[in-house]
C-alpha atoms as a PDB file:
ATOM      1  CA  UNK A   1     111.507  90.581  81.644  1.00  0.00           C
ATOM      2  CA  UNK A   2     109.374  90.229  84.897  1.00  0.00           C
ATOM      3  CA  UNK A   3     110.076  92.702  87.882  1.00  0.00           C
ATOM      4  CA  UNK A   4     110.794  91.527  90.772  1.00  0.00           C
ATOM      5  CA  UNK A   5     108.288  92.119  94.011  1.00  0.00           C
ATOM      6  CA  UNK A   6     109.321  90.521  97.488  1.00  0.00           C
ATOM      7  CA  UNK A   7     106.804  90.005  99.813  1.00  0.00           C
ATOM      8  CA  UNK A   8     107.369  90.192 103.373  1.00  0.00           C
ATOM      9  CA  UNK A   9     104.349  88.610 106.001  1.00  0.00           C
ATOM     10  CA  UNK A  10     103.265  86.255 103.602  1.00  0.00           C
ATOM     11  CA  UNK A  11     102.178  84.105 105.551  1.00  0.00           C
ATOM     12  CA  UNK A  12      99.341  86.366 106.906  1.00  0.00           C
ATOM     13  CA  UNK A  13      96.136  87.343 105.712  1.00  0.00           C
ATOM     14  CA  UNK A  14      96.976  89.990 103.559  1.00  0.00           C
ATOM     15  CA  UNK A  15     100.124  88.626 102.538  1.00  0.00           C
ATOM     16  CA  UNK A  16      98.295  85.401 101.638  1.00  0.00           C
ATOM     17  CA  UNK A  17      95.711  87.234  99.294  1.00  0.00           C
ATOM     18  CA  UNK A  18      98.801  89.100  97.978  1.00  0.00           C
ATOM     19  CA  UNK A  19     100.299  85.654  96.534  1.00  0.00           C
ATOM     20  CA  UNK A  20      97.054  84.920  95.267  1.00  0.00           C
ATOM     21  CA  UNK A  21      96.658  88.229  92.879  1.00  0.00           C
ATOM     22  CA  UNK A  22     100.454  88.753  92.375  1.00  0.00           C
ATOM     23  CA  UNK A  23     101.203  85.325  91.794  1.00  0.00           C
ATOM     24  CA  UNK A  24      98.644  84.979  88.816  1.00  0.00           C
ATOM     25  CA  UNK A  25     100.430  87.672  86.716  1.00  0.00           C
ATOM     26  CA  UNK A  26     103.183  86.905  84.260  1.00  0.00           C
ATOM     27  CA  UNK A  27     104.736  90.023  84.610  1.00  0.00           C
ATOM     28  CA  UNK A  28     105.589  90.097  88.353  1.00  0.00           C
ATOM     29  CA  UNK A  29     107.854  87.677  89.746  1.00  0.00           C
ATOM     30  CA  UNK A  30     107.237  87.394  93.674  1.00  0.00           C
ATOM     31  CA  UNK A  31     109.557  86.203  95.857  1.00  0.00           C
ATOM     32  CA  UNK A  32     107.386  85.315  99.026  1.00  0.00           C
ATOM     33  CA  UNK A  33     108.536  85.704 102.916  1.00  0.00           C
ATOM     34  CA  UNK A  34     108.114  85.308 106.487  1.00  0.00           C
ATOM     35  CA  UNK A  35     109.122  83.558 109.097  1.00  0.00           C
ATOM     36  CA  UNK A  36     109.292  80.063 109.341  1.00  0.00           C
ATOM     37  CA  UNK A  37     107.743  77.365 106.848  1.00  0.00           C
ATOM     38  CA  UNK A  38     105.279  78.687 104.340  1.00  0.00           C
ATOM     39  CA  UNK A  39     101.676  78.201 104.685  1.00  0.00           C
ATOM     40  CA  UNK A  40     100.562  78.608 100.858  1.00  0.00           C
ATOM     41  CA  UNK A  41     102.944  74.767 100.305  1.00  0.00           C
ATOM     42  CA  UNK A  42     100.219  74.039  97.864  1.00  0.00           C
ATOM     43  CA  UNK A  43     100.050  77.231  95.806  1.00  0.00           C
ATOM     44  CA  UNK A  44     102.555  77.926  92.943  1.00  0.00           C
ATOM     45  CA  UNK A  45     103.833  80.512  90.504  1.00  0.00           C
ATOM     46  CA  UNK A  46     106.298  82.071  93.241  1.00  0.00           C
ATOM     47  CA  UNK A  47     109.307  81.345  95.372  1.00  0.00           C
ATOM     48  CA  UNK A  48     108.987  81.594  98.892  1.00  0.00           C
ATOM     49  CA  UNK A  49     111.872  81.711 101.480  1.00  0.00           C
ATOM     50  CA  UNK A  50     112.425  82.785 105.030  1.00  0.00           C
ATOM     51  CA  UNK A  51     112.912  86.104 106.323  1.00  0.00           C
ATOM     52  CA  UNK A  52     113.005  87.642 109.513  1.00  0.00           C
ATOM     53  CA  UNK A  53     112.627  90.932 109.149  1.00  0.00           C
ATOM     54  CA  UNK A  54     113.919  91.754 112.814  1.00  0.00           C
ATOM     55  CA  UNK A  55     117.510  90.458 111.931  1.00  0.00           C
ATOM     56  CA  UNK A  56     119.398  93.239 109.947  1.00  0.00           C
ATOM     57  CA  UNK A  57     121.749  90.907 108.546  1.00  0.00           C
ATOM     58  CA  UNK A  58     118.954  88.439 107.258  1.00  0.00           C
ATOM     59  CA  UNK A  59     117.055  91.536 105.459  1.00  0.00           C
ATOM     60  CA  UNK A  60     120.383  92.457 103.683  1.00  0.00           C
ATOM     61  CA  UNK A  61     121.391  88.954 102.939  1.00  0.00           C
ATOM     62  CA  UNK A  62     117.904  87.863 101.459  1.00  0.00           C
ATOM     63  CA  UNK A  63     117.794  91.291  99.510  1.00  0.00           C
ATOM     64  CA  UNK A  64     121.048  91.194  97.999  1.00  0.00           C
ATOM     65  CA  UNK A  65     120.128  87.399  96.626  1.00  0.00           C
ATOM     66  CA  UNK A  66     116.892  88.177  95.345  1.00  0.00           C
ATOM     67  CA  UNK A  67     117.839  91.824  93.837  1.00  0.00           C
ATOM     68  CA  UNK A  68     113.723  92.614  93.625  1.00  0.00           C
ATOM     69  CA  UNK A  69     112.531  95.421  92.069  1.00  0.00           C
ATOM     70  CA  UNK A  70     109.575  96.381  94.734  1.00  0.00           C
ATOM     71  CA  UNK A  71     109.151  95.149  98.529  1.00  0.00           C
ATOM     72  CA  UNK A  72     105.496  94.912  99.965  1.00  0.00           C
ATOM     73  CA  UNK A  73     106.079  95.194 103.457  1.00  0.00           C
ATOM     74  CA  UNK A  74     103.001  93.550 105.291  1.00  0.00           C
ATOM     75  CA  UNK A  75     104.623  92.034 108.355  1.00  0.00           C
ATOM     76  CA  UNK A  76     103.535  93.637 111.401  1.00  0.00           C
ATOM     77  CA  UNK A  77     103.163  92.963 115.298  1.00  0.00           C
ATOM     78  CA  UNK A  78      99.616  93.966 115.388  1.00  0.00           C
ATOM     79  CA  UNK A  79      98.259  92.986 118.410  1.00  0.00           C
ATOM     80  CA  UNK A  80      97.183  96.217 119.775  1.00  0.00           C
ATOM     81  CA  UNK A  81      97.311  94.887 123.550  1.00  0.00           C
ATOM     82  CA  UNK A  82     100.194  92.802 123.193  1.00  0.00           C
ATOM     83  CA  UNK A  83     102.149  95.870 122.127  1.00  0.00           C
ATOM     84  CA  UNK A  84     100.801  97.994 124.791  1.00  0.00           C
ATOM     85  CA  UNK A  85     102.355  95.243 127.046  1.00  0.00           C
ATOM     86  CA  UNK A  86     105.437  94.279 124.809  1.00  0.00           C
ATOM     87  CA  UNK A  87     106.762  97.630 123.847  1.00  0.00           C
ATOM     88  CA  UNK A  88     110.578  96.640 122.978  1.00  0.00           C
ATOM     89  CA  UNK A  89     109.026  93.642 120.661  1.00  0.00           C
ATOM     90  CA  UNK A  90     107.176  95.897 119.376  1.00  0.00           C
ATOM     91  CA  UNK A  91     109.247  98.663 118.463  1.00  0.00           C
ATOM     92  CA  UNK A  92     111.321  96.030 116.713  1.00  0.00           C
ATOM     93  CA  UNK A  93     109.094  94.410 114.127  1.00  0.00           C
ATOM     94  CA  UNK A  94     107.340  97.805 113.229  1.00  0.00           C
ATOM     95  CA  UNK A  95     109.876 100.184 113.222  1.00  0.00           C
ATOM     96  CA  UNK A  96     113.658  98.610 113.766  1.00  0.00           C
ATOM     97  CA  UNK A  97     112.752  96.121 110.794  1.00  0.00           C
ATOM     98  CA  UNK A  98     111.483  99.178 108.969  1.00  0.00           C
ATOM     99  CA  UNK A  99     114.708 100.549 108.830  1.00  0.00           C
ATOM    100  CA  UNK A 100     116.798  97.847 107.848  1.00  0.00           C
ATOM    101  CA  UNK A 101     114.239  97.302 104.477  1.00  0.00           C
ATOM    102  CA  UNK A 102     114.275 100.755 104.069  1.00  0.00           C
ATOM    103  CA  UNK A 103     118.154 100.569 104.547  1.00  0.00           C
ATOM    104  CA  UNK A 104     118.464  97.627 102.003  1.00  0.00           C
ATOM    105  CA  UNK A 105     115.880  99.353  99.272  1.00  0.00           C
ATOM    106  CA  UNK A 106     118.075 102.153  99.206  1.00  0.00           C
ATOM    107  CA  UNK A 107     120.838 100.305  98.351  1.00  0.00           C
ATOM    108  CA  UNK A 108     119.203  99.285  94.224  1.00  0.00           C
ATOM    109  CA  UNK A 109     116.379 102.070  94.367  1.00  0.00           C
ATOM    110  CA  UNK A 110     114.079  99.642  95.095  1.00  0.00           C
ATOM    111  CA  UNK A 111     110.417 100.603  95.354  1.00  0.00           C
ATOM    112  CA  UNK A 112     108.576  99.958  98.945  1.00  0.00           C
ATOM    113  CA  UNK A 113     105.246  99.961  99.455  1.00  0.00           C
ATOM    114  CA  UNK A 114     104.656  99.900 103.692  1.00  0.00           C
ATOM    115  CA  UNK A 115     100.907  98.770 104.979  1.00  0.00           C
ATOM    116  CA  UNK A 116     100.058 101.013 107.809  1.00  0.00           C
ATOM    117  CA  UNK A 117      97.051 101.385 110.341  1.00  0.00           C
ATOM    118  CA  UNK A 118      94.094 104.086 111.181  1.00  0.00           C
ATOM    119  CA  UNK A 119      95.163 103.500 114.581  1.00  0.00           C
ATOM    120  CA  UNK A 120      97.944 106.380 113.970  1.00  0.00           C
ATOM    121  CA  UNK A 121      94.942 108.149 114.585  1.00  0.00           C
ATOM    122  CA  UNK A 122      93.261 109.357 117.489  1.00  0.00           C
ATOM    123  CA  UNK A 123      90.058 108.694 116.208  1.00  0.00           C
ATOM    124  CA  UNK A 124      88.362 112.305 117.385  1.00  0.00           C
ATOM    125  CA  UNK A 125      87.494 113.566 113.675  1.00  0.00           C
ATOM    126  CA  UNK A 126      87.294 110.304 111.338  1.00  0.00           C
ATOM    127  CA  UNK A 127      86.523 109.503 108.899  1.00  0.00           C
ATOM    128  CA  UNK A 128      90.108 110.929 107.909  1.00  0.00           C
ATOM    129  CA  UNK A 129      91.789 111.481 104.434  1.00  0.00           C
ATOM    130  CA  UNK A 130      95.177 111.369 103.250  1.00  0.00           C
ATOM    131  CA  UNK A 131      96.174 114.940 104.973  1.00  0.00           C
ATOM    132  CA  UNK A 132      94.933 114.302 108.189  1.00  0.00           C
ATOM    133  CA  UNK A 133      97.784 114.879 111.370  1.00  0.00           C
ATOM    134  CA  UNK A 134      97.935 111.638 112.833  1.00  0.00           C
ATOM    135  CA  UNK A 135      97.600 111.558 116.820  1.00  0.00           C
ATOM    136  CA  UNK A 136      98.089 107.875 118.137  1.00  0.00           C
ATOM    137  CA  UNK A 137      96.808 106.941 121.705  1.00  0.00           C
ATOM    138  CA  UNK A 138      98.362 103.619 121.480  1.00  0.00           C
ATOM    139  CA  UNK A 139     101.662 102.202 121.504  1.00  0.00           C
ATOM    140  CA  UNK A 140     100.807 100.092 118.611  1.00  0.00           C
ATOM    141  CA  UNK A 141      99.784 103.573 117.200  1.00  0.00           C
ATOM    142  CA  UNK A 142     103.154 105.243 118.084  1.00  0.00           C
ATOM    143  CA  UNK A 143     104.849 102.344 116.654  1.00  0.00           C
ATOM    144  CA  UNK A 144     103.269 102.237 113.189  1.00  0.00           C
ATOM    145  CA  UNK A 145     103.373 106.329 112.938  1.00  0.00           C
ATOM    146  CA  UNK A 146     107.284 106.287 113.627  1.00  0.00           C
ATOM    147  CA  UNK A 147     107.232 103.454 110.609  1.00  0.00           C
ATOM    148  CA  UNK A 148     105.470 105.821 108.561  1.00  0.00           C
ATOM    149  CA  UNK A 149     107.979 108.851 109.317  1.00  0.00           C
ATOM    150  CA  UNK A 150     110.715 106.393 108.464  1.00  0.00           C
ATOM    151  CA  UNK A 151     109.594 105.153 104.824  1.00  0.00           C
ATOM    152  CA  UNK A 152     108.299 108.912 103.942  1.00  0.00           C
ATOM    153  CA  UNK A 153     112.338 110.063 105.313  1.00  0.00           C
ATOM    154  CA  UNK A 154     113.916 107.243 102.880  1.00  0.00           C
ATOM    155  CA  UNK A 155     115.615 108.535  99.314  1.00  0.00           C
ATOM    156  CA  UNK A 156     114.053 106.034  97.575  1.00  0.00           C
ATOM    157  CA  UNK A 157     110.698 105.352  95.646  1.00  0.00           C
ATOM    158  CA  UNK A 158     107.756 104.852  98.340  1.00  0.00           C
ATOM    159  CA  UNK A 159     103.865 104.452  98.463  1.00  0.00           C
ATOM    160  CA  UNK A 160     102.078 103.811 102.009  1.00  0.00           C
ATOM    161  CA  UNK A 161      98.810 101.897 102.181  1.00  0.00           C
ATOM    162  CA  UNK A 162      96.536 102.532 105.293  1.00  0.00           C
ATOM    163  CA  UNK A 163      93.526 100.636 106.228  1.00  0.00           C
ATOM    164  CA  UNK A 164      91.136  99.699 109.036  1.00  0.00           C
ATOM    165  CA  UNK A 165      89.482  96.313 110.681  1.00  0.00           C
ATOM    166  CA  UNK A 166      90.785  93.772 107.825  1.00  0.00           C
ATOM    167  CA  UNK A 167      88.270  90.797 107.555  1.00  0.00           C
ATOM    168  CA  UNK A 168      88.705  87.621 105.393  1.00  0.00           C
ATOM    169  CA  UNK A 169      89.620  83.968 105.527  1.00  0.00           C
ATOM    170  CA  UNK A 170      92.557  81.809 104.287  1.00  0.00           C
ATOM    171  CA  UNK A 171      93.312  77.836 104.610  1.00  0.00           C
ATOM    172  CA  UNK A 172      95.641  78.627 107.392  1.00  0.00           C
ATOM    173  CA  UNK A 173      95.142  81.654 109.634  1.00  0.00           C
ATOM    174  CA  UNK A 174      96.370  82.746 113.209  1.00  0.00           C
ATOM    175  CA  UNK A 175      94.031  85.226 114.179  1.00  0.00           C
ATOM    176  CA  UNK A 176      90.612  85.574 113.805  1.00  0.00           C
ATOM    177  CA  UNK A 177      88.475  88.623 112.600  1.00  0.00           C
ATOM    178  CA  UNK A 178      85.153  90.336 113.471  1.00  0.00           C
ATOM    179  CA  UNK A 179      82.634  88.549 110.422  1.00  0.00           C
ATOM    180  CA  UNK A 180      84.476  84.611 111.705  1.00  0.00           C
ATOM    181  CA  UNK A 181      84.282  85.108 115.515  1.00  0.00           C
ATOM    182  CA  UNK A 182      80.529  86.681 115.273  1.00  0.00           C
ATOM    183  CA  UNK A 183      79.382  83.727 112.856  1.00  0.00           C
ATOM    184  CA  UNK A 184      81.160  81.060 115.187  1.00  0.00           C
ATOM    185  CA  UNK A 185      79.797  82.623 118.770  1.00  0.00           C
ATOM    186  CA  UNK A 186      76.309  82.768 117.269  1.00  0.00           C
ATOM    187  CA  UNK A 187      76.338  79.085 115.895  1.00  0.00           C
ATOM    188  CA  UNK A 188      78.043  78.026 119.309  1.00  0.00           C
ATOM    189  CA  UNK A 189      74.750  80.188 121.066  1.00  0.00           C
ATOM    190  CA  UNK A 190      77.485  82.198 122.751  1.00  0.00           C
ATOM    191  CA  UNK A 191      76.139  86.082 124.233  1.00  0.00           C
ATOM    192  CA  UNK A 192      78.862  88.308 122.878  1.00  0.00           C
ATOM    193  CA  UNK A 193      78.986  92.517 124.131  1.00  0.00           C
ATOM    194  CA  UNK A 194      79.571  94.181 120.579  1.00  0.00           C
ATOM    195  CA  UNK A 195      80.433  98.004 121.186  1.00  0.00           C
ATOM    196  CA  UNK A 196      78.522 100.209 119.566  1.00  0.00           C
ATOM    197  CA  UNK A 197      80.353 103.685 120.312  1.00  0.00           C
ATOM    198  CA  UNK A 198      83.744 102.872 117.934  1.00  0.00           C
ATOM    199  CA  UNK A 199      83.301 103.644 114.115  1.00  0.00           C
ATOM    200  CA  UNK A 200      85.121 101.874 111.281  1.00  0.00           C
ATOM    201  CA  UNK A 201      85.716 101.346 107.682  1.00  0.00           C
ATOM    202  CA  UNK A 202      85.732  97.315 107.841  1.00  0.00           C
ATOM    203  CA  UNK A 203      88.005  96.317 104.958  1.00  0.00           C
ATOM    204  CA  UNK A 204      88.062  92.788 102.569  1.00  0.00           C
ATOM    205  CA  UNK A 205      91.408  91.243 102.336  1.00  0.00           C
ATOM    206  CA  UNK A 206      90.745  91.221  99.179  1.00  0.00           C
ATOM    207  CA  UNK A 207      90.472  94.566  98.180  1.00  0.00           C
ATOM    208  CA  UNK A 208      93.158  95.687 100.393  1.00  0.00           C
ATOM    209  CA  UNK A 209      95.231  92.602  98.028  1.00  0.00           C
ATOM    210  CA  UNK A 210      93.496  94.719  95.080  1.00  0.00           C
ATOM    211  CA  UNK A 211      94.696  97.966  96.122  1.00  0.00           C
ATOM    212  CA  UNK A 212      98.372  97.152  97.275  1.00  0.00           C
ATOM    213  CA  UNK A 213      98.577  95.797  94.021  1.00  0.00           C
ATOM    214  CA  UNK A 214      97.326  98.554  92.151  1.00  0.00           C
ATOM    215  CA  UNK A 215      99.885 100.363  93.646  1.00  0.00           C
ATOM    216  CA  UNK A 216     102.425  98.199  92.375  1.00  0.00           C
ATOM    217  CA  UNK A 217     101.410  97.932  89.168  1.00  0.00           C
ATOM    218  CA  UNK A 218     100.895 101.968  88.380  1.00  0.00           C
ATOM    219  CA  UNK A 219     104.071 102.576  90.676  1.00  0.00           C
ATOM    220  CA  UNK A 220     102.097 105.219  92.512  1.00  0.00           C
ATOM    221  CA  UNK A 221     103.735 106.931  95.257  1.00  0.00           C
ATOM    222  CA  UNK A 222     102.253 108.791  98.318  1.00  0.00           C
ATOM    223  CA  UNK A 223     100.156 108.199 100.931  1.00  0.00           C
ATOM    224  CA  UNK A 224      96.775 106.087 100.395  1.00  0.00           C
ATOM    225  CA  UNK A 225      93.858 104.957 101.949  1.00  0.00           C
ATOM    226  CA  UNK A 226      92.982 101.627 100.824  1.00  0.00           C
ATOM    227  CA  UNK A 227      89.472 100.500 103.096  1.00  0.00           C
ATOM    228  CA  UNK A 228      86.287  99.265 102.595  1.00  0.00           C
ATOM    229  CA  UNK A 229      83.714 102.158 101.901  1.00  0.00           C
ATOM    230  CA  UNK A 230      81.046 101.921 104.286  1.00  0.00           C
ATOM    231  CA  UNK A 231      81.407 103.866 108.294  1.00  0.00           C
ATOM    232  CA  UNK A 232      79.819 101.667 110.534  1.00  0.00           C
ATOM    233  CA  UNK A 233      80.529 100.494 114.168  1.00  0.00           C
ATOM    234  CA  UNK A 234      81.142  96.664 115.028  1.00  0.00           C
ATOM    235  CA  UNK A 235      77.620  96.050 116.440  1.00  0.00           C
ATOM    236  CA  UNK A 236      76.764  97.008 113.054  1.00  0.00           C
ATOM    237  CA  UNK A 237      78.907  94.916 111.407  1.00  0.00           C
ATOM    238  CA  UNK A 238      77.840  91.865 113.799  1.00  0.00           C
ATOM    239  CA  UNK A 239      74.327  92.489 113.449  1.00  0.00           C
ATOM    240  CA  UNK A 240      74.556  92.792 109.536  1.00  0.00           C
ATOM    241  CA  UNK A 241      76.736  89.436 109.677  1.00  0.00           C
ATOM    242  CA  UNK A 242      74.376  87.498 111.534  1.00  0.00           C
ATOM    243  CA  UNK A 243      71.421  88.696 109.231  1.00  0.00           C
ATOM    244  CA  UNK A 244      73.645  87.657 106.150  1.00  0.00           C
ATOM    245  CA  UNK A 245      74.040  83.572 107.741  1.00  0.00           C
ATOM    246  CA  UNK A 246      70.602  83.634 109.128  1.00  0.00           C
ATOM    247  CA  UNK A 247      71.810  83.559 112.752  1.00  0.00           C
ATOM    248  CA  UNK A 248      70.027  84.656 115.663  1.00  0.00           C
ATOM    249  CA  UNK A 249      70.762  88.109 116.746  1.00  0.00           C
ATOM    250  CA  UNK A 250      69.377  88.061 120.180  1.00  0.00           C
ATOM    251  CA  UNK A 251      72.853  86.613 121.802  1.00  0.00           C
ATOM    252  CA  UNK A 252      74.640  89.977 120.267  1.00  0.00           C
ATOM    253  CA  UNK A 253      74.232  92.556 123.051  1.00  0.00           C
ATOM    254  CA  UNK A 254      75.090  96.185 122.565  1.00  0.00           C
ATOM    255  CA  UNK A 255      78.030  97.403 124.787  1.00  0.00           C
ATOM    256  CA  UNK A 256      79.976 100.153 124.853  1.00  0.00           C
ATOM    257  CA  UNK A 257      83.732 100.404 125.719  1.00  0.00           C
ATOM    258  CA  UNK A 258      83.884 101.588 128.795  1.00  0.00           C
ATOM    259  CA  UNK A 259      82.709  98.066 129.888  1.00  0.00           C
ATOM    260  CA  UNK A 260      85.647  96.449 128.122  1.00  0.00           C
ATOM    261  CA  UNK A 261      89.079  96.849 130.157  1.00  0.00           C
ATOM    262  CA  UNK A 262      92.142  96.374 127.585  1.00  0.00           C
ATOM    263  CA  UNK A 263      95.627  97.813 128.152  1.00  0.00           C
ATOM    264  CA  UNK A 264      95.760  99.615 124.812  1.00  0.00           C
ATOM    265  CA  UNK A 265      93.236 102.785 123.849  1.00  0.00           C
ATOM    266  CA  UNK A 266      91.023 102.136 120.997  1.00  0.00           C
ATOM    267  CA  UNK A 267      90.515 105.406 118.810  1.00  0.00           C
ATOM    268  CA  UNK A 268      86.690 105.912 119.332  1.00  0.00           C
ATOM    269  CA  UNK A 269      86.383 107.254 115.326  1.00  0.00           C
ATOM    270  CA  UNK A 270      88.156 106.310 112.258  1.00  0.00           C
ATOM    271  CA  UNK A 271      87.677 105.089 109.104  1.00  0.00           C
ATOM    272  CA  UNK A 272      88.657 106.339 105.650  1.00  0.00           C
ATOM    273  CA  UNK A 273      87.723 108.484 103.025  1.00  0.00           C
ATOM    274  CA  UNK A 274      89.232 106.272  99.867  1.00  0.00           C
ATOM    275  CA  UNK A 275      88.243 109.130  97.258  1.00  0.00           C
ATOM    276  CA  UNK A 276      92.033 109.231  96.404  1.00  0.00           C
ATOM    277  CA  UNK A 277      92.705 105.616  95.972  1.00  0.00           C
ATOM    278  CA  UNK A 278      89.520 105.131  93.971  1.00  0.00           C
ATOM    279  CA  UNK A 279      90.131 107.737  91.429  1.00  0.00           C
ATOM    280  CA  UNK A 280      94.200 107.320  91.039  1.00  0.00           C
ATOM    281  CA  UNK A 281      94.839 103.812  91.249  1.00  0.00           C
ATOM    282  CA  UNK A 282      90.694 102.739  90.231  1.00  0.00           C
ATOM    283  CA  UNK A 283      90.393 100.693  93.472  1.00  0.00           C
ATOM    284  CA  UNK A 284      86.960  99.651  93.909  1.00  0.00           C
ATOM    285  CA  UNK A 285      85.940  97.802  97.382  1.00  0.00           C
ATOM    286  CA  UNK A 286      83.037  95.246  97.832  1.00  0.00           C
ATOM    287  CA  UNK A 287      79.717  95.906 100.139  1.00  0.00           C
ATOM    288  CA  UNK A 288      80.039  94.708 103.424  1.00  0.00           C
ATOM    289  CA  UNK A 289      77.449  92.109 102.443  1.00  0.00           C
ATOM    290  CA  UNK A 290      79.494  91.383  99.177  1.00  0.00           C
ATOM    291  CA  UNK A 291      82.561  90.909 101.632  1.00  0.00           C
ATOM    292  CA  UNK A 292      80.703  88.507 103.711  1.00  0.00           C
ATOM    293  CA  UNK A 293      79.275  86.758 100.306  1.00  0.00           C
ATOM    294  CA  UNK A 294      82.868  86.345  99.412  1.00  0.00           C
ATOM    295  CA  UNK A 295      84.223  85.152 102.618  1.00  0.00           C
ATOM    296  CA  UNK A 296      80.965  82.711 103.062  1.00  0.00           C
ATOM    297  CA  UNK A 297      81.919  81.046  99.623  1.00  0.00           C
ATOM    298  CA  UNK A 298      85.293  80.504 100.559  1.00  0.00           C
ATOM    299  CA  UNK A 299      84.429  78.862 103.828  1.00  0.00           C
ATOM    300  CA  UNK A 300      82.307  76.639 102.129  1.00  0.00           C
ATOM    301  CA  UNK A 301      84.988  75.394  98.947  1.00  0.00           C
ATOM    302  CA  UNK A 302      87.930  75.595 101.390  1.00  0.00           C
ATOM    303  CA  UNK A 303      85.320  73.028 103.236  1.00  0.00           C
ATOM    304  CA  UNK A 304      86.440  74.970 106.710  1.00  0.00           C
ATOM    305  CA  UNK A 305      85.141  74.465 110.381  1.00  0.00           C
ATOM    306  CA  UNK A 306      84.891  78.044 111.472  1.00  0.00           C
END
C-alpha cells in the first residue's frame, strides 16, 4: 500500500520540483498543498488541495482527512527584507504554522521533514556542517532557527533539510533567482552591481527535490545539509552564468555590500559542507554549469520568455 506524503508550499519552486520526483513514484501517494489554486493544473499522479498553514484549524482539519504518513514542510515567508519589515507575518508562517504541523504530526506519529535556511547562520566561519551553533543576524534568521528548535523539541519522527541560494525555473514562478535575473539584465543590456564579498553554496532545485526526497524515502532523521557543492560568491556565479549563455560580461560590475542598503543583514559567509548528506542518503548535486545546463534546457522546452 502507498504511504502517504503531504506536501505543503507546493506551489513554489521547491515544492513544484517535489511533485515532479514524488509524483512519478508508485509507492508514494502525495497529497499536494498551498494556498490558493494550484499551479501544476496540468501535471497528474497526485491530489492537490488548499492549505493554509497559518490557520490552526485548517492544518488539523486537512490532516485529519488526508491521515499522511510524512509532511514535507516547504512553505516559508522568505523574503529576507520583507520579514525584517513584517515581523508578526513573519513569525506566523515560519514558526506559529510550525507548531500547529508539528502539533497535528504528533497526533498519528507522522514523519516531518522541515526545509530550513543557512541564514540561521551568522555567516563568520562558513562553510558550516551539521554541528555548527547557529547565530542569525536576521529576523528571517531568528524566525527559521526558532522553527528549527520547534521540530527538533517535537516527540515525533523528524529530519531537517538546510540549504542556501536555491536557483531553478518552473512554468509558473513568483520570484526570481540569481542564474534568471543575471541572464535577463544582460540580454536587456542592463549594468547590474554583483557583490563579491558574500560566499555561497548556490543550490539546483533539483537536487534540493533529490535530497528531500532521499530523505523520505530512507526515513532518515537528523539534521542535513542538502546544497550545491561548489563555495563561490554571486559575482561568481553571474560571471560564470553569463559565460555559460554567451552574454556580455562587461554590464556585471563588482560591488560589495556596503553599497547595497537593505533592512535585513546578509551573513557575509555560508555555505555547506554536504559530506553527511552525500554519504547517508547518496545525494549527489550538479556543477554549477550542469545547473545552468539544466535550467537553460528547460527554458527552452517550457518555450519561456525569461
Amino acid at each position: 500500500m502507498a504511504k502517504k506524503i503531504l506536501l505543503t508550499g507546493s506551489n513554489g519552486l521547491l515544492g513544484q520540483k517535489l511533485v515532479e520526483h514524488i509524483s512519478k513514484d508508485t509507492q508514494y501517494q502525495l497529497i499536494a498543498t498551498s494556498r490558493g489554486e494550484n499551479r501544476l493544473r496540468n501535471k497528474t499522479g497526485y491530489t492537490y488541495h488548499p492549505l493554509d498553514i497559518t490557520d490552526r484549524e485548517d492544518v488539523k482539519k486537512v490532516m485529519k482527512l488526508f491521515e499522511p504518513d510524512f509532511v514535507i514542510n516547504t512553505a516559508a515567508m522568505t523574503n529576507v527584507d520583507q520579514c525584517e519589515t513584517q515581523h508578526d507575518d513573519c513569525w506566523q508562517l515560519n514558526v506559529r504554522s510550525v507548531e500547529y504541523l508539528v502539533e497535528a504530526c504528533q497526533k498519528t506519529n507522522c514523519f516531518l521533514l522541515h526545509l530550513s535556511t543557512d541564514f540561521i547562520f551568522d555567516g563568520e566561519n562558513g562553510p558550516y556542517d551539521e554541528q555548527a551553533v547557529a547565530k542569525p543576524i536576521s529576523y528571517y534568521g531568528t524566525s527559521k532557527l526558532a522553527a528549527e528548535r520547534t521540530v527538533m523539541k517535537a516527540k515525533i519522527p523528524w529530519a531537517i533539510a538546510r540549504t542556501v541560494l536555491v536557483y531553478g525555473i518552473v512554468e509558473d514562478m513568483s520570484r526570481t533567482n540569481i542564474v534568471l535575473w543575471v541572464k535577463k539584465s544582460l540580454e536587456e543590456k542592463k549594468t547590474i552591481q554583483v557583490v563579491n564579498d558574500q560566499w555561497r553554496t548556490p543550490t539546483l532545485a533539483e537536487d534540493l527535490a533529490q535530497g528531500c526526497f532521499q530523505i523520505i524515502k530512507k526515513e532518515a532523521q537528523g539534521i542535513f545539509n542538502i546544497s550545491g557543492k561548489e563555495f563561490m560568491s554571486p559575482y561568481q556565479m553571474a560571471i560564470r552564468t553569463a559565460e555559460y549563455f554567451g552574454l556580455d560580461k562587461s554590464y556585471i560590475v563588482e560591488s560589495d555590500s556596503t553599497r547595497f542598503t537593505q533592512p535585513a543583514k546578509r551573513p557575509p559567509k555560508t555555505g555547506f559542507i554536504i559530506d553527511k548528506a552525500t554519504n547517508e542518503l547518496g545525494y549527489t548535486p550538479h556543477s554549477f554549469e550542469e545547473g545552468i545546463k539544466i535550467l537553460a534546457e528547460q527554458v527552452e522546452s517550457l518555450k519561456l520568455k525569461i
